[in-house]
PDB file of N, CA and C in Angstrom:
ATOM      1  N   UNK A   1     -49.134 -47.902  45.561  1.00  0.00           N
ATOM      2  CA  UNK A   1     -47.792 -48.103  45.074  1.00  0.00           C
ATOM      3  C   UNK A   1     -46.818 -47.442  46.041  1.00  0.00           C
ATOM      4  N   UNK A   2     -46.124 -48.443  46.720  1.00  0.00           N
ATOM      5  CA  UNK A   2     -45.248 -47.701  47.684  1.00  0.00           C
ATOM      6  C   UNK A   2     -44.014 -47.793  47.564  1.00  0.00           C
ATOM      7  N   UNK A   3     -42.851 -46.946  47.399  1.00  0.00           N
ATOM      8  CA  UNK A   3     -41.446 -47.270  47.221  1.00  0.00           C
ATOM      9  C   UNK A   3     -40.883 -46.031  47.824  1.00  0.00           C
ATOM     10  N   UNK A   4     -39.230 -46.823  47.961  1.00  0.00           N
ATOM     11  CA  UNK A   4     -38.765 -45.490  48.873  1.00  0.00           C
ATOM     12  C   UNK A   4     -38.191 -44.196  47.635  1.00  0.00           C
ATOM     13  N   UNK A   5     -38.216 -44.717  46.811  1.00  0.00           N
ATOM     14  CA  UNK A   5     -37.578 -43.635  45.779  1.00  0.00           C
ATOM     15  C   UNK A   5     -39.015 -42.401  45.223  1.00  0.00           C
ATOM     16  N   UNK A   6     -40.055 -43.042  45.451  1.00  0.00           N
ATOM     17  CA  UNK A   6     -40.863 -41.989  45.418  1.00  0.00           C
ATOM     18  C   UNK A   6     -41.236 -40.889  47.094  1.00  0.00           C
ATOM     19  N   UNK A   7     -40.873 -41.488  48.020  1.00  0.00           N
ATOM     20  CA  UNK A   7     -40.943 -41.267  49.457  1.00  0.00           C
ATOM     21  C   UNK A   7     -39.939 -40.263  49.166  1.00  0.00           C
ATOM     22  N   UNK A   8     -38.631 -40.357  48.530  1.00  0.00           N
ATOM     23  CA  UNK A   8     -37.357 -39.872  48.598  1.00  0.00           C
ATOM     24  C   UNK A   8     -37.497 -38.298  47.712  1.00  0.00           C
ATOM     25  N   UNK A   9     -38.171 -38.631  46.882  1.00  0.00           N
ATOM     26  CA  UNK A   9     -38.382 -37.858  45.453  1.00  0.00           C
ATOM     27  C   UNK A   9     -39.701 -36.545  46.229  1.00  0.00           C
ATOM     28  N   UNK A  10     -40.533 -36.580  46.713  1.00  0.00           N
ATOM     29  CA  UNK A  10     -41.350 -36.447  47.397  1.00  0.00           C
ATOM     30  C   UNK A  10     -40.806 -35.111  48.687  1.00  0.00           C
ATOM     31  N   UNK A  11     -40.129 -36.237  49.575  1.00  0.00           N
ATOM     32  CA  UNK A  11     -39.441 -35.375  50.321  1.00  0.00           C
ATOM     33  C   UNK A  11     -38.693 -33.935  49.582  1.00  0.00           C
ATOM     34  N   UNK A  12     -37.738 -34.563  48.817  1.00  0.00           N
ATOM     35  CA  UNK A  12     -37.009 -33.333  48.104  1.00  0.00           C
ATOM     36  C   UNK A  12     -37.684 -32.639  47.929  1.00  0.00           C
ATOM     37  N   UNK A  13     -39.091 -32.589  46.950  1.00  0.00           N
ATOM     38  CA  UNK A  13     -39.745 -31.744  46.817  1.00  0.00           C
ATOM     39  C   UNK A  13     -40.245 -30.529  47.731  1.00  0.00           C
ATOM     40  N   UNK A  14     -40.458 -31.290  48.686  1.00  0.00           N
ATOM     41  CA  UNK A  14     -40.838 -30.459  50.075  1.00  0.00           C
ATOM     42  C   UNK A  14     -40.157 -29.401  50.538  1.00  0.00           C
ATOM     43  N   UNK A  15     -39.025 -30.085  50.762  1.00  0.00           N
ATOM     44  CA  UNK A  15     -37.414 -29.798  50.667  1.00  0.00           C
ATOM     45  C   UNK A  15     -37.764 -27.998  49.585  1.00  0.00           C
ATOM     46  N   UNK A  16     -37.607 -28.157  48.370  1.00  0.00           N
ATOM     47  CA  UNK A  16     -37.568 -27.095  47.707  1.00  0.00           C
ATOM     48  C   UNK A  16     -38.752 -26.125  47.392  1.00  0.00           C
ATOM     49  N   UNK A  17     -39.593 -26.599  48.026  1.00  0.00           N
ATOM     50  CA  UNK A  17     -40.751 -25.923  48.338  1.00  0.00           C
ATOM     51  C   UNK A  17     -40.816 -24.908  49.932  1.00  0.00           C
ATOM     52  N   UNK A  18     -40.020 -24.943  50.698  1.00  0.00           N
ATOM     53  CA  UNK A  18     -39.658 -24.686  51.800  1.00  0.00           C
ATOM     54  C   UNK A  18     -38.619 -23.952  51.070  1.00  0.00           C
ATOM     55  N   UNK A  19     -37.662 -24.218  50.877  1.00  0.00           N
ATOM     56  CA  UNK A  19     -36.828 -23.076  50.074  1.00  0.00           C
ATOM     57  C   UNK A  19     -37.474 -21.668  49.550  1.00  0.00           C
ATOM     58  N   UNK A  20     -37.981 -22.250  48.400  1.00  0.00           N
ATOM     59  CA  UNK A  20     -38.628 -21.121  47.953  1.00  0.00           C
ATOM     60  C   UNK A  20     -39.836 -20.555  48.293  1.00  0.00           C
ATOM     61  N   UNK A  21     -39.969 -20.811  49.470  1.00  0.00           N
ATOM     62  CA  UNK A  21     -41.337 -19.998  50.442  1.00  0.00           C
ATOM     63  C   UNK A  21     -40.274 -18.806  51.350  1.00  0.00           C
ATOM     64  N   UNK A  22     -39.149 -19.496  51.733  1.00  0.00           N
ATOM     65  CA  UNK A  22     -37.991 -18.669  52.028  1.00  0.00           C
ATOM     66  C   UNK A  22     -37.818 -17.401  51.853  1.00  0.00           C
ATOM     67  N   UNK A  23     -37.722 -17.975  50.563  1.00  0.00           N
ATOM     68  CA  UNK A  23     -37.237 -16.795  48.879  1.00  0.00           C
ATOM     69  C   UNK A  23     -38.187 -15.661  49.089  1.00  0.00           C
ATOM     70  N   UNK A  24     -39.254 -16.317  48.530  1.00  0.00           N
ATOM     71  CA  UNK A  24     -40.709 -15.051  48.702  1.00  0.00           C
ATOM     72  C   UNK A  24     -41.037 -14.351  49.662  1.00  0.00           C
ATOM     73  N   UNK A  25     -40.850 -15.167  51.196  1.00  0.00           N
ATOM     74  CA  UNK A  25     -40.918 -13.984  52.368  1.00  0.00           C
ATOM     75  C   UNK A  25     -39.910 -12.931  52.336  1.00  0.00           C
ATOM     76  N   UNK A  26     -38.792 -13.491  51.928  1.00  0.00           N
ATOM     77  CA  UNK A  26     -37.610 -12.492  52.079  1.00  0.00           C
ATOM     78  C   UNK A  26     -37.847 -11.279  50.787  1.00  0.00           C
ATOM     79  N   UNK A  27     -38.267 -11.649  49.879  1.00  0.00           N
ATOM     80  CA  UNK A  27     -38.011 -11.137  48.510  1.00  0.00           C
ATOM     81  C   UNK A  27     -37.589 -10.806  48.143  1.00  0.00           C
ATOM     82  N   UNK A  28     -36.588 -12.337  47.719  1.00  0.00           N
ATOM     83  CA  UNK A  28     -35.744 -12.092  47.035  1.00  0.00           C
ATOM     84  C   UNK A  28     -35.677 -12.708  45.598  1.00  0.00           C
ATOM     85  N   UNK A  29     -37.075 -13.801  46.126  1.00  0.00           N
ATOM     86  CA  UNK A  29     -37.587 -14.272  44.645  1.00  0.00           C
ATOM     87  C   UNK A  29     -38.808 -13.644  44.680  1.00  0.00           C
ATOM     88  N   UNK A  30     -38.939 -12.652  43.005  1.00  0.00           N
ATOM     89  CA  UNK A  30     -40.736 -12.161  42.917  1.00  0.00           C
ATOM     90  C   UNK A  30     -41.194 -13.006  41.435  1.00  0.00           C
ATOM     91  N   UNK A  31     -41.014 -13.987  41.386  1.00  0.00           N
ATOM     92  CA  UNK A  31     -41.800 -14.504  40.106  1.00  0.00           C
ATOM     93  C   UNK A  31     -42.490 -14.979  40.358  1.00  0.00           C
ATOM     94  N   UNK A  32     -43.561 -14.702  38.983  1.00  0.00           N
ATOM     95  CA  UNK A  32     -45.254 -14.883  38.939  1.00  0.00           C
ATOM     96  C   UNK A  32     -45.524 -13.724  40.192  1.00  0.00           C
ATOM     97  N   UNK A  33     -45.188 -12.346  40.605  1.00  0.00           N
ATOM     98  CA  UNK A  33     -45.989 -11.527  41.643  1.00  0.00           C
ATOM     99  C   UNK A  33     -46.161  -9.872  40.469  1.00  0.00           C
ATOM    100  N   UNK A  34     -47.032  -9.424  41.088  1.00  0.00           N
ATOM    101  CA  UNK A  34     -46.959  -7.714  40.677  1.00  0.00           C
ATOM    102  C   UNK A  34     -46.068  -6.970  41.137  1.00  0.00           C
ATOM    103  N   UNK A  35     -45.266  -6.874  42.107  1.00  0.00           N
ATOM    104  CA  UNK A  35     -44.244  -6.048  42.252  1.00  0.00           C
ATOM    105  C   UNK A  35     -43.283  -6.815  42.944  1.00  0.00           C
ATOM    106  N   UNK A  36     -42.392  -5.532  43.332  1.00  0.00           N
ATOM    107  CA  UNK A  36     -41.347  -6.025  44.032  1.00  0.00           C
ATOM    108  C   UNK A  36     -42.070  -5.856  46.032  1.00  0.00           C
ATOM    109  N   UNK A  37     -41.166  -6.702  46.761  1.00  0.00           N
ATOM    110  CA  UNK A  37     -41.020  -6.597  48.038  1.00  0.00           C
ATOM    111  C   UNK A  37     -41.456  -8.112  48.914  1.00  0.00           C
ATOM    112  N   UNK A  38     -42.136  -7.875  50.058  1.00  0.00           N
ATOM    113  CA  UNK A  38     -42.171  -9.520  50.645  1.00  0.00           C
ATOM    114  C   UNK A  38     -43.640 -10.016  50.035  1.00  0.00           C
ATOM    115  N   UNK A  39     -43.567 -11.569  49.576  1.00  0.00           N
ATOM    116  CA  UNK A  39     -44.754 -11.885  49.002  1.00  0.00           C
ATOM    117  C   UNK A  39     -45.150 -12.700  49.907  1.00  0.00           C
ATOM    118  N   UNK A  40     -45.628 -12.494  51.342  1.00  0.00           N
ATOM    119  CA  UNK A  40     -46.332 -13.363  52.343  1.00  0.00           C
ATOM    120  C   UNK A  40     -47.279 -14.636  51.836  1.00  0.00           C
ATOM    121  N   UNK A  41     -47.914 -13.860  51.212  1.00  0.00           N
ATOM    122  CA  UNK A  41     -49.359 -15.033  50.688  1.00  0.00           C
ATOM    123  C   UNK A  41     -48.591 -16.537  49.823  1.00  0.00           C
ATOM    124  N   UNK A  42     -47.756 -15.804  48.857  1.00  0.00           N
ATOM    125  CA  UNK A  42     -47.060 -16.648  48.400  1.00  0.00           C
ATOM    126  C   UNK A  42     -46.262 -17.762  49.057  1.00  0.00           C
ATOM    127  N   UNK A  43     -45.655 -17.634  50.234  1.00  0.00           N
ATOM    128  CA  UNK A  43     -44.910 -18.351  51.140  1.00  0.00           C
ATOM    129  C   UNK A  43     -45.751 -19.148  52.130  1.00  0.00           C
ATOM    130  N   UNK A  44     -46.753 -18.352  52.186  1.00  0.00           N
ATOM    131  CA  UNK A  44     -47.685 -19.476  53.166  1.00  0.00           C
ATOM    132  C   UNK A  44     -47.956 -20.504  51.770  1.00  0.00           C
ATOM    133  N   UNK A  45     -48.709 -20.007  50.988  1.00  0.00           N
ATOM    134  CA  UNK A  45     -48.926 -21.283  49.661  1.00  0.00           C
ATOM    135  C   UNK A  45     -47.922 -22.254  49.693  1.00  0.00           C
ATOM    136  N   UNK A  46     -46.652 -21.754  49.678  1.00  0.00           N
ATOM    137  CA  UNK A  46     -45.511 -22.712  49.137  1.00  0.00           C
ATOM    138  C   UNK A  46     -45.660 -23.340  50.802  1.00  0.00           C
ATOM    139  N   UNK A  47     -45.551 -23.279  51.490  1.00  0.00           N
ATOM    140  CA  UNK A  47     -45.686 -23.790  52.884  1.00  0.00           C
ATOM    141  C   UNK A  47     -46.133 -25.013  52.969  1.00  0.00           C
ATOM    142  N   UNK A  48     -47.507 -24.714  52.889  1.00  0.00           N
ATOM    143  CA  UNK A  48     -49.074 -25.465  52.613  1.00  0.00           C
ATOM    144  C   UNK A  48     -48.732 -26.647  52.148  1.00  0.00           C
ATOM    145  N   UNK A  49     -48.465 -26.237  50.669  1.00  0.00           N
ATOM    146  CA  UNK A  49     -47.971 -27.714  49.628  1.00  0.00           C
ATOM    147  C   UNK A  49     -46.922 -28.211  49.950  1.00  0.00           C
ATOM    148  N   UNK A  50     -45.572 -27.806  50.474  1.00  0.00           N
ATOM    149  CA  UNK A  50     -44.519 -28.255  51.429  1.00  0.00           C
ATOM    150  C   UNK A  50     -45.087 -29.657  52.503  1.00  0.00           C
ATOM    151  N   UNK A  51     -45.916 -28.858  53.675  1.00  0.00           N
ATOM    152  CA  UNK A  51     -46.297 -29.957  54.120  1.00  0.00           C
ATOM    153  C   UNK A  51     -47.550 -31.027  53.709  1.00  0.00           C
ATOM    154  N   UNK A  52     -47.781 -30.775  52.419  1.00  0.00           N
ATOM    155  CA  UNK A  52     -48.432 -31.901  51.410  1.00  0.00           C
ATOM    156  C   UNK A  52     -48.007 -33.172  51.070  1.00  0.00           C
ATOM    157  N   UNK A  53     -46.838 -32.009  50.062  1.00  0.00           N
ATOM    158  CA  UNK A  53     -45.716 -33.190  49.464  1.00  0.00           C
ATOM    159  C   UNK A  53     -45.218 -34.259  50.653  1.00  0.00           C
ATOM    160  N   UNK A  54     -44.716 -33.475  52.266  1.00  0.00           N
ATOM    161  CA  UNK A  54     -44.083 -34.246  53.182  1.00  0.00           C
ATOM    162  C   UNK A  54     -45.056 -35.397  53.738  1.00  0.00           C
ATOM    163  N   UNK A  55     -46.134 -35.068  53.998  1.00  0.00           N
ATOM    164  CA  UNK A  55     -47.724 -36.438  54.013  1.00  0.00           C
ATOM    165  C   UNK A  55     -47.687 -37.204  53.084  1.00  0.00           C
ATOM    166  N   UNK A  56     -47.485 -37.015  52.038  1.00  0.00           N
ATOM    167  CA  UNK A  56     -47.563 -37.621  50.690  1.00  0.00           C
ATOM    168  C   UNK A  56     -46.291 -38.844  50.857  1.00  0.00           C
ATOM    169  N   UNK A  57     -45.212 -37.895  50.933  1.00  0.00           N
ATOM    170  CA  UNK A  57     -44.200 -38.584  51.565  1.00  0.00           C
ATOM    171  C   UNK A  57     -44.076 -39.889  52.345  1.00  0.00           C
ATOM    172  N   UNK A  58     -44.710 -39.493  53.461  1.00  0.00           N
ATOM    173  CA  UNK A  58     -44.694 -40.691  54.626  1.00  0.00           C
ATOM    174  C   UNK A  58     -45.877 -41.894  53.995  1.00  0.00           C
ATOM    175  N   UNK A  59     -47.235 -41.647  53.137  1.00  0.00           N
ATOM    176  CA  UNK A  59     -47.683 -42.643  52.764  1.00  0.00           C
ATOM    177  C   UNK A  59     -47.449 -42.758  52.040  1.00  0.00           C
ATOM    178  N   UNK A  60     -46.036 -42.717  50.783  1.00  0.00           N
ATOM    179  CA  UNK A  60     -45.546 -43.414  49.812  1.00  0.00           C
ATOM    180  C   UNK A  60     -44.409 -44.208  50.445  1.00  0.00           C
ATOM    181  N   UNK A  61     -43.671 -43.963  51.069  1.00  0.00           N
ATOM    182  CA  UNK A  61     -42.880 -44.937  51.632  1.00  0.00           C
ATOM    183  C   UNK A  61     -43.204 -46.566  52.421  1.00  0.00           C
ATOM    184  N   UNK A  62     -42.602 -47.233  52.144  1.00  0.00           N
ATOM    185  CA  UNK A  62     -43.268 -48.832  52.522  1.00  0.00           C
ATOM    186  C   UNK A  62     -42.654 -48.990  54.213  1.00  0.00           C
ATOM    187  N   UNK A  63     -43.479 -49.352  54.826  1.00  0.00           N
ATOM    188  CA  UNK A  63     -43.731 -49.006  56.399  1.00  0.00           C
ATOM    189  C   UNK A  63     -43.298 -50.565  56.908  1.00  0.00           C
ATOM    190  N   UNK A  64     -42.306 -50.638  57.942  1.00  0.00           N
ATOM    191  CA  UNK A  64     -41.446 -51.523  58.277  1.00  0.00           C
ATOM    192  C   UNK A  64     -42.510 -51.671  59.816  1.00  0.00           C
ATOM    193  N   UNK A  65     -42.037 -52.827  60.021  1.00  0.00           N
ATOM    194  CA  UNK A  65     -42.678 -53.839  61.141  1.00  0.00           C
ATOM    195  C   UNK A  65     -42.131 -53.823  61.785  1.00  0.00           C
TER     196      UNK A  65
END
């Protein structure tokens, strides 16, 4: 099933997944962690699935000739 609104939807995601990998290196977001300060592990995770969603991305979108 390929459409650009899921390609689109997809991206964003990525989009805010990259954000908040941001957040966690910096720490300035600690939710879901045990303390305060930089949550590295966390930001590589959000990373990871970042460039998931963005793969995911490119084979949901319908591919022009």
């Amino acid at each position: 099933m390929k459409s650009n609104s899921m390609a689109v939807g997809l991206g964003v995601l990525g989009v805010i997944f990259i954000v908040l990998a941001v957040l966690y290196a910096l720490g300035i977001l600690q939710v879901f962690t045990s303390g305060p300060g930089n949550h590295y592990k966390h930001a590589i995770l959000l990373v990871v699935v970042a460039v998931a969603s963005f793969v995911a991305a490119n084979f949901a979108r319908p591919k022009t000739v």
